[in-house]
Protein backbone atom coordinates (compact mmCIF):
# COMPACT_ATOMS: atom_id res chain seq x y z
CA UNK A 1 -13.36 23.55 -28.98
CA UNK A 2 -15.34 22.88 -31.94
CA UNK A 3 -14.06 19.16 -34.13
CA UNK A 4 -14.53 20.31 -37.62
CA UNK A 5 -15.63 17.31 -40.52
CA UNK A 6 -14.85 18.42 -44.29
CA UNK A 7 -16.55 21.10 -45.23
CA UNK A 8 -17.70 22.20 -42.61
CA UNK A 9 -17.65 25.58 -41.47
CA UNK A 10 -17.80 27.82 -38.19
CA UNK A 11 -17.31 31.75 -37.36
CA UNK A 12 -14.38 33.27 -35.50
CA UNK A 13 -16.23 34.28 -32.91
CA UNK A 14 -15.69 33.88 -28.83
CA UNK A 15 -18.52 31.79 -27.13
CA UNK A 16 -18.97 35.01 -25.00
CA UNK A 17 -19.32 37.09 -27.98
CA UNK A 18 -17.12 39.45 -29.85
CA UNK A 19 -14.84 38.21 -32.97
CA UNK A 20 -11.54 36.60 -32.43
CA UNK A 21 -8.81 39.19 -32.94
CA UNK A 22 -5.42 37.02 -32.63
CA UNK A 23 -4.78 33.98 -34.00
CA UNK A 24 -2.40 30.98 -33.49
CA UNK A 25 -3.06 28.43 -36.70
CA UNK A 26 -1.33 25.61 -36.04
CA UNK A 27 -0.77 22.73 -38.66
CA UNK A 28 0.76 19.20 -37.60
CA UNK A 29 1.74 15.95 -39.14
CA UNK A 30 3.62 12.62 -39.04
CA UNK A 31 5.51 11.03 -40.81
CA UNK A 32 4.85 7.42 -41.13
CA UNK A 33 7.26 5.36 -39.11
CA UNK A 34 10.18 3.78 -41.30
CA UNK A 35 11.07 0.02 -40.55
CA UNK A 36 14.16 -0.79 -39.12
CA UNK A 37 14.94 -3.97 -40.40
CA UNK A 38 16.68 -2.80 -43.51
CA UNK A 39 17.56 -5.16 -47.01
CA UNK A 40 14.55 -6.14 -48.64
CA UNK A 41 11.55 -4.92 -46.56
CA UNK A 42 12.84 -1.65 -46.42
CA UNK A 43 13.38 -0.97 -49.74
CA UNK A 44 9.36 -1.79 -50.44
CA UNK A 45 8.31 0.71 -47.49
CA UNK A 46 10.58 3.04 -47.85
CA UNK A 47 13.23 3.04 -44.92
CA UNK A 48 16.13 4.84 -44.65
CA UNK A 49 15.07 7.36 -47.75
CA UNK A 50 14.56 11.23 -47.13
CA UNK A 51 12.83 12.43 -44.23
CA UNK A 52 10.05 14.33 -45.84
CA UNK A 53 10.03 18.22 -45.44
CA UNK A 54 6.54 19.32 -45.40
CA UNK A 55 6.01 23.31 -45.54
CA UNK A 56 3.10 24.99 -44.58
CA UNK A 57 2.05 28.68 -46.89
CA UNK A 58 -0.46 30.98 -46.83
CA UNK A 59 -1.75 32.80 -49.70
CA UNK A 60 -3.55 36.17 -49.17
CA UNK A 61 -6.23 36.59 -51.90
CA UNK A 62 -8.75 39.25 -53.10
CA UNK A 63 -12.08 38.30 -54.69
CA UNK A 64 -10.76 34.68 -54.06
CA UNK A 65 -7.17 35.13 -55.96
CA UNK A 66 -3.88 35.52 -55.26
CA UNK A 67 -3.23 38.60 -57.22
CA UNK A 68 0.92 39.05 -56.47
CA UNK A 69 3.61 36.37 -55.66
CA UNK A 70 3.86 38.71 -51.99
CA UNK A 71 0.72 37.92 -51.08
CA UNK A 72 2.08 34.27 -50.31
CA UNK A 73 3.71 33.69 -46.91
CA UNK A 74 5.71 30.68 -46.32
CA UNK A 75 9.47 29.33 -45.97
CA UNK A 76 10.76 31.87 -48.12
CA UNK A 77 8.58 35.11 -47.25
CA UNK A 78 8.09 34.91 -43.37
CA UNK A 79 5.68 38.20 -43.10
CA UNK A 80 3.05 39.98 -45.10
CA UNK A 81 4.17 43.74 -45.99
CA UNK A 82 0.37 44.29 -44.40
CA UNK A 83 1.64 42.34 -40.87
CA UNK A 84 -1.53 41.05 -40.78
CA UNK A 85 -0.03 37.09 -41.53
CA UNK A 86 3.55 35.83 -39.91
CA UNK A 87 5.08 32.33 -40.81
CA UNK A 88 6.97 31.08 -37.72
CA UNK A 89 9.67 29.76 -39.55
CA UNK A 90 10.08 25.61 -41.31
CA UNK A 91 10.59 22.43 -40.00
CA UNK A 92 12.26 20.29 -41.87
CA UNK A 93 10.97 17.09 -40.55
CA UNK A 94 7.89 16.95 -38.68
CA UNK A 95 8.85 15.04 -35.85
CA UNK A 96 7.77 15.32 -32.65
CA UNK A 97 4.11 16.12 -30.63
CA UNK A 98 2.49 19.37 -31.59
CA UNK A 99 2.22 21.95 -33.81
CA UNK A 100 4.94 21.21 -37.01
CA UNK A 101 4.94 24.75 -38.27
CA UNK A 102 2.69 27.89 -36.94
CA UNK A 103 1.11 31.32 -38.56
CA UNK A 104 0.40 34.20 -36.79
CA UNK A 105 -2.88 35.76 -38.06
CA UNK A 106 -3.80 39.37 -36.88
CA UNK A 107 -7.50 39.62 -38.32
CA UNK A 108 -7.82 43.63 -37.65
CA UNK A 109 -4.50 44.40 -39.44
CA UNK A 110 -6.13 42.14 -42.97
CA UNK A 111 -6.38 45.04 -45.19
CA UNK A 112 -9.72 45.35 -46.00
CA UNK A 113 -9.30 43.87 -49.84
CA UNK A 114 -8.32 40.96 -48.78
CA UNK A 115 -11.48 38.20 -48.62
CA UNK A 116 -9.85 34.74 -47.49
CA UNK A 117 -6.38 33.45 -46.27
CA UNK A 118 -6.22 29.54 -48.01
CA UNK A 119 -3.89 27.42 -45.45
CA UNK A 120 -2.23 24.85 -47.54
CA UNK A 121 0.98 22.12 -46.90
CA UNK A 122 2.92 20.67 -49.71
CA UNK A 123 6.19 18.26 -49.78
CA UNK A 124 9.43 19.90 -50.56
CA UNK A 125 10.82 18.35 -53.84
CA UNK A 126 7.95 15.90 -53.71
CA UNK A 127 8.33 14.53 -57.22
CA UNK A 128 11.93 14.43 -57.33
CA UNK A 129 12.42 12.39 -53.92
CA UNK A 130 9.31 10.25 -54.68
CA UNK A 131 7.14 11.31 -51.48
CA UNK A 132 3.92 12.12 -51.30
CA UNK A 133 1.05 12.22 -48.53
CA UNK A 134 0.76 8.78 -48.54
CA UNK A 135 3.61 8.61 -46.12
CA UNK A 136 2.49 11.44 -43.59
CA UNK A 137 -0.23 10.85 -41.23
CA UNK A 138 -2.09 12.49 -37.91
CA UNK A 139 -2.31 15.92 -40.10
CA UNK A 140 -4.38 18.18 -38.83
CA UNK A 141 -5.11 22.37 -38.56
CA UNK A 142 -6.09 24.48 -35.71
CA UNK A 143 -6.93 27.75 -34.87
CA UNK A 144 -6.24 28.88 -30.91
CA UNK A 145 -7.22 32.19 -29.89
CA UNK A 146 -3.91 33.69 -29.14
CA UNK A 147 -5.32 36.33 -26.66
CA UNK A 148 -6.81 33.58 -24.47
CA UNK A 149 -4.27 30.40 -25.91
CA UNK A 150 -7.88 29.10 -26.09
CA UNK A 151 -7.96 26.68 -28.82
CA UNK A 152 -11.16 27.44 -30.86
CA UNK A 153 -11.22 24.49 -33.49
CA UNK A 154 -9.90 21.99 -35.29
CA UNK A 155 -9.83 19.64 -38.30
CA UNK A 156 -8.20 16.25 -38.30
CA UNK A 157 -7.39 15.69 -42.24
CA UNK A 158 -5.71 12.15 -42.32
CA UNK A 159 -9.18 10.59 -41.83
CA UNK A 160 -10.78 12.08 -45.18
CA UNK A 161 -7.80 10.53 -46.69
CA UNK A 162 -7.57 9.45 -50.28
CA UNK A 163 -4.14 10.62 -50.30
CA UNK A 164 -1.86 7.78 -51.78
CA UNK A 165 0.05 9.43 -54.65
CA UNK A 166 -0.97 13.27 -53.77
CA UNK A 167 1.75 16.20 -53.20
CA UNK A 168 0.00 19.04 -51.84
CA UNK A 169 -2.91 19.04 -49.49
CA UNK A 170 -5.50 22.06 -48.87
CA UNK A 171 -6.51 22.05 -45.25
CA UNK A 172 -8.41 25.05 -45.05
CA UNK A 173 -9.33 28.95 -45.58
CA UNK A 174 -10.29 31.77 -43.18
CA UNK A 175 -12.47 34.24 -45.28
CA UNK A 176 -14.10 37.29 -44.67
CA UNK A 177 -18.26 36.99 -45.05
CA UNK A 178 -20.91 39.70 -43.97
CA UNK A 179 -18.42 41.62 -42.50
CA UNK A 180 -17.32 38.59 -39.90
CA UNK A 181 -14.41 35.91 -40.34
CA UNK A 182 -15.43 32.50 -40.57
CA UNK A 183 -13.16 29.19 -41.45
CA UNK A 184 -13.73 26.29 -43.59
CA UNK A 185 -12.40 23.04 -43.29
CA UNK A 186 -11.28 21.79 -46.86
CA UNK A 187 -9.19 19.16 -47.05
CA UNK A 188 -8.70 18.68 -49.94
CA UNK A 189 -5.64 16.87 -51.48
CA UNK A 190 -4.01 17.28 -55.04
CA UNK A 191 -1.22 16.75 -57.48
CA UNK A 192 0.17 19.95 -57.27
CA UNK A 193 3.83 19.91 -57.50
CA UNK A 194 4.74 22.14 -55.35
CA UNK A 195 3.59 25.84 -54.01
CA UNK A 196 3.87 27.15 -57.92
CA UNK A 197 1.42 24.66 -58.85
CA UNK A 198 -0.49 25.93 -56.10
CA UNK A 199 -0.44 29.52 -56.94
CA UNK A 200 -1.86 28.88 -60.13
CA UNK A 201 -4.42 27.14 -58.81
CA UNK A 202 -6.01 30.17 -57.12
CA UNK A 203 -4.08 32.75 -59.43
């Protein structure tokens, strides 16, 4: 398993040889634990509020955009029409060891237009309930070799930080280069109020 730093990037490829075909990307975070002492203390770190509801999306661009509002998989479109890119389904919490929410990447079924899949996580209502990703930690992305459950790499994004006051985080992109897949680790985080924001970011 390759550690990724911002960045950096590495090729889907098996250490044997021969591309990845199958992919598990898995995306994870905490939230930061509440106090329990209630009253005054509370009140300044937040106890007792909203658990936060981060969602993880996909967008499916060509030439580096997201040409059509179905090219975005996420709580609300579970599948690309392609079936190349499956959304497991939300949590609404992120609680709990492991994986928070999971997409189901079949590189050969990508249609061949299609040059990168951008992996991002944003917070549900974010303005409106006053959270951002100052309050989530232990975030991370990985990509496991589904054919093998081999876990190939991953990228630890609480560390590049910087994210006091930021909604929407962009942990990474697979993207199509020579002819061979390859992923970069990005994380990078932003104001974007939610996934429309994000969309017309890469639109």
């Amino acid at each position: 398993m390759v550690n990724l730093q911002k960045g950096q990037k590495v090729s889907l490829r098996k250490e044997g040889g021969g591309s990845l075909r199958h992919l598990l990307v898995g995306l994870g975070w905490d939230p930061v634990e509440k106090t329990s002492s209630g009253g005054f203390l509370s009140s300044i770190f937040g106890g007792g509020g909203d658990d936060i509801d981060c969602d993880a999306s996909v967008l499916l661009c060509k030439d580096g955009r997201i040409r059509t509002v179905d090219d975005l998989v996420y709580y609300g479109n579970l599948k690309h029409a392609s079936g190349a890119v499956q959304h497991a389904g939300d949590n609404l919490t992120g609680e709990g060891d492991g994986d928070d929410e999971q997409v189901f990447v079949d590189l050969d079924r990508v249609p061949a237009e299609y040059d990168k899949l951008i992996f991002v996580v944003t917070i549900y209502h974010a303005k409106k309930r006053k959270q951002d990703f100052g309050k989530i930690q232990n975030a991370y992305i990985r990509i496991v070799d589904s054919d093998t459950n081999q876990v190939h790499c991953r990228y630890d994004l609480s560390e590049n930080a910087q994210c006091n006051g930021k909604t929407a985080l962009i942990c990474g992109e697979i993207y199509r280069r020579g002819g061979e897949w390859k992923f970069n680790a990005i994380g990078e985080a932003t104001q974007d109020d939610g996934l429309d924001d994000i969309v017309k970011r890469f639109a």
